[in-house]
Protein backbone atom coordinates (compact mmCIF):
# COMPACT_ATOMS: atom_id res chain seq x y z
CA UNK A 1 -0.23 -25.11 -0.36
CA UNK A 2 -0.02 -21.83 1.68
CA UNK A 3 1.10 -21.15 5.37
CA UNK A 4 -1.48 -20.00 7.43
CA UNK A 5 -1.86 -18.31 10.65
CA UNK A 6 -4.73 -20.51 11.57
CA UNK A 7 -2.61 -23.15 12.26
CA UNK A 8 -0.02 -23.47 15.28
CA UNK A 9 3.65 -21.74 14.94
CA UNK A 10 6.02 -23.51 16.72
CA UNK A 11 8.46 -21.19 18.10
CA UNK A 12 11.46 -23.89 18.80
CA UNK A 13 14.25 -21.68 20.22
CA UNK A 14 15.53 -18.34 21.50
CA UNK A 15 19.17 -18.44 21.19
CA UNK A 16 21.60 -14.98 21.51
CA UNK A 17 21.86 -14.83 18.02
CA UNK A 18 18.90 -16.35 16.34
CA UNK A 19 15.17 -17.47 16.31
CA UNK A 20 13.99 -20.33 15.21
CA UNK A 21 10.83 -20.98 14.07
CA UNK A 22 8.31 -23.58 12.18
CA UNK A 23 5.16 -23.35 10.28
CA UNK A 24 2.94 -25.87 8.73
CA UNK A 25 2.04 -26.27 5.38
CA UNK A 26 -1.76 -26.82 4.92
CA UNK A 27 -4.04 -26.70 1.76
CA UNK A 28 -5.66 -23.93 0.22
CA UNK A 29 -8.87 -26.10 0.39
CA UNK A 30 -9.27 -26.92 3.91
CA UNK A 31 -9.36 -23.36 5.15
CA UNK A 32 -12.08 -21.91 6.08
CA UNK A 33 -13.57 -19.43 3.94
CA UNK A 34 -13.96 -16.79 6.25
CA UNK A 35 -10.56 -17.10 7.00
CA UNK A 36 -8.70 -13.13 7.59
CA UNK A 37 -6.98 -12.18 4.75
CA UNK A 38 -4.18 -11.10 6.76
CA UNK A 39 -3.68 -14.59 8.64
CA UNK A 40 -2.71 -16.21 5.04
CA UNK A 41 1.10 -15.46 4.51
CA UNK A 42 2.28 -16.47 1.11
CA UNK A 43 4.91 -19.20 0.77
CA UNK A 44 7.70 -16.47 -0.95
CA UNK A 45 11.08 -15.95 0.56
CA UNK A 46 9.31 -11.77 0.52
CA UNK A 47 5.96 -12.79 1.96
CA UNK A 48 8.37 -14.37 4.56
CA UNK A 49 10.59 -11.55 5.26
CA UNK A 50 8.17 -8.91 5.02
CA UNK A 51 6.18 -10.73 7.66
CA UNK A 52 8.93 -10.84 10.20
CA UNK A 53 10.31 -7.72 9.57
CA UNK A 54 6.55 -6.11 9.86
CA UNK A 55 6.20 -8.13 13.31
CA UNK A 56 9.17 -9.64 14.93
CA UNK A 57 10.84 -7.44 17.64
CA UNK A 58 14.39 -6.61 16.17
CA UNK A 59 15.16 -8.81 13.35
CA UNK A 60 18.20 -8.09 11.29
CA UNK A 61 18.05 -11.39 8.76
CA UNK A 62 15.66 -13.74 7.86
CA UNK A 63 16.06 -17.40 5.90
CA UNK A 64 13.94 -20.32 5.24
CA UNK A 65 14.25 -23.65 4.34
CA UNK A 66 10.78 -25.31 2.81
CA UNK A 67 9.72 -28.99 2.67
CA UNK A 68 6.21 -30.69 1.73
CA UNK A 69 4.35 -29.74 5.43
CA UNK A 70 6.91 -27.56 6.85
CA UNK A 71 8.84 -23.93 6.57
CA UNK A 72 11.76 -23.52 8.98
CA UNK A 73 12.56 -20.14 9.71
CA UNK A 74 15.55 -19.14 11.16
CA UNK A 75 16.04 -15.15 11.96
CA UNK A 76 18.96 -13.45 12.56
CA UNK A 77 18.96 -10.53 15.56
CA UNK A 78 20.18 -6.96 15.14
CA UNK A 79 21.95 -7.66 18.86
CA UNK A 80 23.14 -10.37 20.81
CA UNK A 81 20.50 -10.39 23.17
CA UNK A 82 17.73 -12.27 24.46
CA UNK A 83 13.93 -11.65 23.51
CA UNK A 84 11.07 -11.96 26.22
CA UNK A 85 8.76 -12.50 23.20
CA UNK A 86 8.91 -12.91 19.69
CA UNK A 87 6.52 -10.19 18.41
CA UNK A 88 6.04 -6.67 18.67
CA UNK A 89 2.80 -6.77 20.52
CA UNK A 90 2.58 -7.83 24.08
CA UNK A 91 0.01 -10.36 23.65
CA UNK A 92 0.33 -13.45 21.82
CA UNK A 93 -1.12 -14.25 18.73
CA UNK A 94 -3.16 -16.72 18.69
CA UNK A 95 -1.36 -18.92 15.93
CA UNK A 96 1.88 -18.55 18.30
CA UNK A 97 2.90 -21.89 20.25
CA UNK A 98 6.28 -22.63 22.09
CA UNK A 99 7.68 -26.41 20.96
CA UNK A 100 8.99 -26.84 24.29
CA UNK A 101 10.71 -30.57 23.15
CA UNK A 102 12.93 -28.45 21.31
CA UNK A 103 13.20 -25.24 23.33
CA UNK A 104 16.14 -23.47 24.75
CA UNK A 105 16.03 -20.80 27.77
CA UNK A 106 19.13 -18.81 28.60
CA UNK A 107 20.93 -21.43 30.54
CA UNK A 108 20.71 -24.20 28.61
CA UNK A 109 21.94 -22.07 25.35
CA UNK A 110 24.80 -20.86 27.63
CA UNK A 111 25.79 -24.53 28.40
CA UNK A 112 25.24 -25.55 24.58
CA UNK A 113 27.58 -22.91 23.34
CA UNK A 114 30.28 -23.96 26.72
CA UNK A 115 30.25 -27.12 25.40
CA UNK A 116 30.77 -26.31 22.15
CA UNK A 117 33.69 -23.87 22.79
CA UNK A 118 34.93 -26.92 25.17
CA UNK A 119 35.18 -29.65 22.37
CA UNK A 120 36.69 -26.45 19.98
CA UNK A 121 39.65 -26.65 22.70
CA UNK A 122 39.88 -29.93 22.74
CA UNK A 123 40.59 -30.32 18.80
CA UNK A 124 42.83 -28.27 18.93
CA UNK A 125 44.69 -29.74 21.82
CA UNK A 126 44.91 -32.92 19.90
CA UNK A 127 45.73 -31.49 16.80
CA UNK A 128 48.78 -29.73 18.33
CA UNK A 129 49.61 -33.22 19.90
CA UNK A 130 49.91 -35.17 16.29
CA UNK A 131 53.24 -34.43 14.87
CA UNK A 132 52.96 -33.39 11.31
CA UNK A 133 54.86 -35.04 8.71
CA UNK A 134 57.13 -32.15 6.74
CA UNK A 135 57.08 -34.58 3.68
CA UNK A 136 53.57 -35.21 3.40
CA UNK A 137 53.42 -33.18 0.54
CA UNK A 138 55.88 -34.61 -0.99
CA UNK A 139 54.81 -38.34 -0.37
CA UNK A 140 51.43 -37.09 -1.97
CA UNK A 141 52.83 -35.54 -4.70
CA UNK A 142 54.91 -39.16 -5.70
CA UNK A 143 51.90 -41.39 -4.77
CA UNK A 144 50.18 -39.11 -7.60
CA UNK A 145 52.45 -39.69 -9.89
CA UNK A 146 53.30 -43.11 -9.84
CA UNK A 147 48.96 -43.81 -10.12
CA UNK A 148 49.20 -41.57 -12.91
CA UNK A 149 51.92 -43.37 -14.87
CA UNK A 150 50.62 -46.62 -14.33
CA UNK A 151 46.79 -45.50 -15.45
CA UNK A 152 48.29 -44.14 -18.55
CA UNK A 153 50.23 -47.27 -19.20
CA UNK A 154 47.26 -49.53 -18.88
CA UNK A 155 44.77 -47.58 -20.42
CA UNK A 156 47.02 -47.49 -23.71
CA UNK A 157 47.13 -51.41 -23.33
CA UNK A 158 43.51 -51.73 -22.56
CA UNK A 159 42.35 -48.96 -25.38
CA UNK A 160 45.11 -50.53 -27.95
CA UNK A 161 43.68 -53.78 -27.13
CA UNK A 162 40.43 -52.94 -28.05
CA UNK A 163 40.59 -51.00 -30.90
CA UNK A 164 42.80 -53.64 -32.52
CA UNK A 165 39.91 -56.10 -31.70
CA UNK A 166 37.37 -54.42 -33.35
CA UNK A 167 39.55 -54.12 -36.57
CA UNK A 168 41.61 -57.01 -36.56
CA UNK A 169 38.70 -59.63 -34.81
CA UNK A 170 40.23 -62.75 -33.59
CA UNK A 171 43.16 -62.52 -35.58
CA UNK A 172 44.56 -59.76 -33.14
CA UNK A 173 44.09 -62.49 -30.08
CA UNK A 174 47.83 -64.04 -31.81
CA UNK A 175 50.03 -61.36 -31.70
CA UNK A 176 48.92 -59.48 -28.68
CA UNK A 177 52.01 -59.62 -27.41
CA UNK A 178 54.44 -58.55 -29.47
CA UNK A 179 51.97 -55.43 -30.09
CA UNK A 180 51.47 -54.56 -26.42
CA UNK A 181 54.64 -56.72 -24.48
CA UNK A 182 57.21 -53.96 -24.11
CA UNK A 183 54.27 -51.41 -22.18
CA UNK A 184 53.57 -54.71 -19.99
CA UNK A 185 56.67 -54.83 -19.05
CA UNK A 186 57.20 -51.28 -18.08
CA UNK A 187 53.47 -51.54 -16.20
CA UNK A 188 54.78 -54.24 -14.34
CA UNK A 189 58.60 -53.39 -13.46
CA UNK A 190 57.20 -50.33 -12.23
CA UNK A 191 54.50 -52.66 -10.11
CA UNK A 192 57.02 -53.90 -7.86
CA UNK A 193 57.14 -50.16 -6.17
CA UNK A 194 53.72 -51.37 -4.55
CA UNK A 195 55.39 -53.96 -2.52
CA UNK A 196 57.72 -51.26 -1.38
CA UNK A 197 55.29 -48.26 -0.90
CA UNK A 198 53.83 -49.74 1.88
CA UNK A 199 57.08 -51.53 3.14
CA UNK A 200 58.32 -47.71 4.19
CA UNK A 201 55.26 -46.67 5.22
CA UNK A 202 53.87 -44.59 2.28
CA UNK A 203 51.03 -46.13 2.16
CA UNK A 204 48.45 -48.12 4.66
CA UNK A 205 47.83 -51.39 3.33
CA UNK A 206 48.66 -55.20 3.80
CA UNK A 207 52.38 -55.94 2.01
CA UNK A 208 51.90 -59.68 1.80
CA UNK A 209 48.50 -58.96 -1.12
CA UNK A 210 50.35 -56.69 -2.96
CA UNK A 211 53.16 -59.14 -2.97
CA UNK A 212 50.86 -62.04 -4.06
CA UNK A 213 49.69 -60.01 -6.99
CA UNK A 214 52.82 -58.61 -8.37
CA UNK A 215 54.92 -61.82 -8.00
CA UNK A 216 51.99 -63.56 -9.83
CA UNK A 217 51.84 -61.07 -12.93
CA UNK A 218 55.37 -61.04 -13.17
CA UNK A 219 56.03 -64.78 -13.23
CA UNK A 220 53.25 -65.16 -15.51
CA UNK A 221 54.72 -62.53 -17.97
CA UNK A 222 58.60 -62.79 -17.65
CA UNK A 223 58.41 -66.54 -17.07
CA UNK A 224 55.45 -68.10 -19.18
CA UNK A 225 55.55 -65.27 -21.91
CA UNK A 226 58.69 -63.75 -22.30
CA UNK A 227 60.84 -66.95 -21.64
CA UNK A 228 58.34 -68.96 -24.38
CA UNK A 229 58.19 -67.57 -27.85
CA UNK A 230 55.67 -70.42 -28.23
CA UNK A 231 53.23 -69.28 -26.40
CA UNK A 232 54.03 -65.95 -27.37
CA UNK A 233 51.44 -66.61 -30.29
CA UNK A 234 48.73 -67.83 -28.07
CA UNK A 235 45.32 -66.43 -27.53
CA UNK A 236 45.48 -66.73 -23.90
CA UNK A 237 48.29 -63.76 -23.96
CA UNK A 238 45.37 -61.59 -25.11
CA UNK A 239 42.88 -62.61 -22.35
CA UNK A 240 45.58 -62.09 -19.69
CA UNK A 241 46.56 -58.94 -20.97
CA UNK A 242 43.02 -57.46 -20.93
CA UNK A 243 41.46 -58.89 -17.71
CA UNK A 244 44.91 -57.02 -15.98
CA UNK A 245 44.39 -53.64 -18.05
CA UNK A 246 40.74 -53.63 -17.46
CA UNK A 247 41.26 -54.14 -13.39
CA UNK A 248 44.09 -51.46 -13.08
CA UNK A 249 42.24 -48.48 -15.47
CA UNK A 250 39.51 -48.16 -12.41
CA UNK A 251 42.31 -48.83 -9.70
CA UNK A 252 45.15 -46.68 -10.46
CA UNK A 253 42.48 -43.51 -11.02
CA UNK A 254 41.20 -44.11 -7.78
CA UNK A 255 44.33 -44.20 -5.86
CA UNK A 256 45.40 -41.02 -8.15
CA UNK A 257 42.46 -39.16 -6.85
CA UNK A 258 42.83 -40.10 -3.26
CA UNK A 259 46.20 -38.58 -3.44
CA UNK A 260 44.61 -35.26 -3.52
CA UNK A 261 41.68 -35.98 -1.69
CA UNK A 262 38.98 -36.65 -4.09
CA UNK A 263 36.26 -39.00 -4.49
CA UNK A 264 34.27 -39.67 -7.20
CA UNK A 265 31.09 -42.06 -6.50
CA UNK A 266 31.01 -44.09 -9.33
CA UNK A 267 34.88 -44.83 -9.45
CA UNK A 268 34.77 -46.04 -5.95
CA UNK A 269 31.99 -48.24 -6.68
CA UNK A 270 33.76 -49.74 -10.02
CA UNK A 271 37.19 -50.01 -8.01
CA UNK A 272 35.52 -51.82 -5.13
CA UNK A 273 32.82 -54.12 -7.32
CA UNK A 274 33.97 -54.51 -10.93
CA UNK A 275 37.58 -56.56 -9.47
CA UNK A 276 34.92 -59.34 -7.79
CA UNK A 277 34.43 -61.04 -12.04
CA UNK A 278 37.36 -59.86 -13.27
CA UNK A 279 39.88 -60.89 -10.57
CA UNK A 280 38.83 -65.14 -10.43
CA UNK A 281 38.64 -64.45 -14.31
CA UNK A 282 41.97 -63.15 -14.53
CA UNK A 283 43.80 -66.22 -12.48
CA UNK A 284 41.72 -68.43 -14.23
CA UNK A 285 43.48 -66.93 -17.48
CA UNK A 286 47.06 -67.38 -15.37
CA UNK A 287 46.20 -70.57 -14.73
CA UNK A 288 45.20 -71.52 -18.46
CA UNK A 289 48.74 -70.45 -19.55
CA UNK A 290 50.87 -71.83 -17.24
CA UNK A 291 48.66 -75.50 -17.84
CA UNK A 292 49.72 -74.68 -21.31
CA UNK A 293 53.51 -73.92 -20.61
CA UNK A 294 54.13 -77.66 -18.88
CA UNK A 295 54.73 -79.73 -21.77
CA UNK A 296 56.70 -76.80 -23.65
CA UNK A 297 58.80 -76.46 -20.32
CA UNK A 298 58.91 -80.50 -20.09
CA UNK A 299 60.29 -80.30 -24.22
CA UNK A 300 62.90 -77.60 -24.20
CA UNK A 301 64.21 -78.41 -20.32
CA UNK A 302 64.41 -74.76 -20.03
CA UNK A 303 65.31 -73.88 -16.45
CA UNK A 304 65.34 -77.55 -15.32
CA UNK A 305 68.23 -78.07 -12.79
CA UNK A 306 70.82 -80.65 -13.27
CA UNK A 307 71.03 -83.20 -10.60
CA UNK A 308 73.44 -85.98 -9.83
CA UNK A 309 73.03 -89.21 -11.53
CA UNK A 310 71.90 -90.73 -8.36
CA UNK A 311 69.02 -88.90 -8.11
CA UNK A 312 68.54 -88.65 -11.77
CA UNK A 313 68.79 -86.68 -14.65
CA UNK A 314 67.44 -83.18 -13.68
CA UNK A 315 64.80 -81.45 -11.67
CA UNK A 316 62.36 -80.31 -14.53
CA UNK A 317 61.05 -76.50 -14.12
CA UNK A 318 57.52 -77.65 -15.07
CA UNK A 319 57.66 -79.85 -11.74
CA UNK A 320 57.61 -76.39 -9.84
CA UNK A 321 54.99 -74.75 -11.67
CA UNK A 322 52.77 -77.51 -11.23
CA UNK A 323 53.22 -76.56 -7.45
CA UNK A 324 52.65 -72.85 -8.41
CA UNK A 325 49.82 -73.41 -10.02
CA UNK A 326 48.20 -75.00 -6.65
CA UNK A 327 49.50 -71.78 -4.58
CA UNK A 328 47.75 -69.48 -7.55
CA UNK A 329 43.92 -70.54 -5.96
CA UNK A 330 45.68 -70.37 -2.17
CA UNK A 331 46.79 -66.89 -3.61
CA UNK A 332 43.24 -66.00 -5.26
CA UNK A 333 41.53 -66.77 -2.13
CA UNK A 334 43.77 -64.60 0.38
CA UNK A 335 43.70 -61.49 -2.05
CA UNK A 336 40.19 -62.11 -2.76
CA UNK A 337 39.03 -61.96 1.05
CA UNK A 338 41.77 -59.33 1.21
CA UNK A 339 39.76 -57.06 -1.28
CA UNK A 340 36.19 -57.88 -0.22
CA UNK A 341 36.77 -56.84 3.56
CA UNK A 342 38.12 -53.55 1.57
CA UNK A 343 35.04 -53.13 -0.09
CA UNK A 344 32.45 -54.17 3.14
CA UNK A 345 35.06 -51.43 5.12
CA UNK A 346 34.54 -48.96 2.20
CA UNK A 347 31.14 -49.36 1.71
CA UNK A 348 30.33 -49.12 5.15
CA UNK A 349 32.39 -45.45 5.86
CA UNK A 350 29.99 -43.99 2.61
CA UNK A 351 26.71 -44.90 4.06
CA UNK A 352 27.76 -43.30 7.53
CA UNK A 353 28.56 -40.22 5.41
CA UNK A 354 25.36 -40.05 3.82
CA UNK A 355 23.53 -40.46 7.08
């Protein structure tokens, strides 16, 4: 592919400062072969420069940007002024052709460049009208943090986890958590700040999911774990445990990052996508254990409440998680439209970045 002068250049604009200009692409093979040598300019950012520098009237820079058919050429004046024509020589070459869809005389660059000095002003103005917050920084700053702690909690958890899989097999599925309990318990004591970040306005987001979520986990590990030591032993400890880790090792980075304005593509796609298995997976895991918990609850009469003997003997505990195990689903389905508008929202701001 060369650029020829044979073809037409389309000169698009004369603005004060610049010229812009664009020339085909064509073949080697379809040019005639009588074709001037001189008409052929080679596609090189020197054949380029040379040329406009050799013809152009008073050229001080000159760029291009290439594609498959096209060069753009944008040159830079020596002064702020405007040029009558574009080459040295009074008449016009022949290859020479205004593109008057995209062309620009005096007045119309003079209202471009008001209007651009207008909307200049008017950020500004608005700007100066949003009050800063002094403690943004600082809000930032303990946002960071907190992500940071809770990503290192759970991806010791998660990596312990699996290591001790691979080793141990199924045998590690049994004592899961006595191995990894006390870190849970940090993870999730420390959880209940997410309720209150966004209770005082640290952060923009719905109180009642985070709410759902927390409350959940925590019943499910200070109330069906830690209250049982028999189903401390169980297998469905280790499936709860890991569904939780793996969700929170792609959410708490993400949230870290954002802190200090960062995105990475590929962790926004795993923190919006990879929760849409793992989430249903993980209550169905909740679910599992607390199904398993009724008949200990039922034997032991742990936290069963004492009632009159008019109205019986007590009000057993298991009673009430048989009614929290019907608001887990009503629970999975609010945070689970919750997160997917989050995602469709998400999703949608990207693509009208990349267009």
């Amino acid at each position: 592919m060369i650029m020829s002068g044979t073809e037409q250049m389309e000169w698009n604009g004369n603005h004060g400062n610049h010229v812009f200009d664009t020339m085909p692409l064509i073949p080697l093979q379809s040019l005639p072969r009588a074709c001037p040598p001189q008409m052929k300019v080679p596609p090189t950012s020197c054949g380029i420069y040379n040329y406009y520098h050799t013809h152009c009237v008073s050229v001080c820079q000159v760029s291009h940007r290439s594609t498959q058919r096209l060069v753009n050429v944008t040159v830079r004046k020596q002064e702020q002024r405007w040029w009558d024509r574009l080459t040295l020589q009074e008449r016009k070459p022949l290859f020479l052709a205004p593109d008057f869809d995209r062309w620009l005389d005096e007045s119309d660059a003079e209202m471009e460049l008001q209007a651009k000095e207008e909307e200049k002003i008017n950020k500004v103005s608005i700007e100066s009208r949003i009050r800063k917050d002094p403690y943004l920084g600082l809000k930032k700053g303990y946002l960071f943090m907190y992500n940071l702690v809770q990503f290192l909690g759970f991806s010791w958890i998660f990596v312990n986890m699996t290591v001790r899989l691979f080793i141990l097999g199924q045998d590690s599925f049994y004592d899961t958590f006595h191995t990894i309990a006390d870190m849970m318990y940090f993870c999730q004591m420390m959880a209940v700040a997410e309720v209150m970040n966004p209770l005082v306005g640290l952060v923009k987001t719905g109180v009642f999911p985070a709410m759902i979520q927390v409350v959940g986990r925590n019943v499910i590990l200070f109330v069906i774990f830690g209250s049982l030591e028999e189903m401390q032993n169980k297998a469905v400890v280790f499936f709860v445990f890991y569904l939780w880790s793996t969700i929170e090792i792609f959410r708490y980075p993400f949230y870290m990052l954002a802190c200090i304005d960062t995105d990475w593509k590929l962790l926004t796609w795993l923190r919006y996508s990879i929760w849409m298995p793992l989430y249903p997976l993980g209550v169905l895991a909740e679910a599992i254990a607390v199904i398993q918990s009724l008949p200990i609850f039922d034997e032991t009469r742990l936290y069963s409440i004492p009632l009159p003997t008019v109205l019986g003997s007590s009000f057993s505990f298991s009673f009430t998680l048989k009614i929290y195990l019907a608001l887990m689903f009503l629970g999975l389905f609010i945070n689970f439209r919750h997160l997917f508008r989050q995602r469709r929202r998400r999703m949608r701001s990207r693509k009208r970045k990349m267009n």
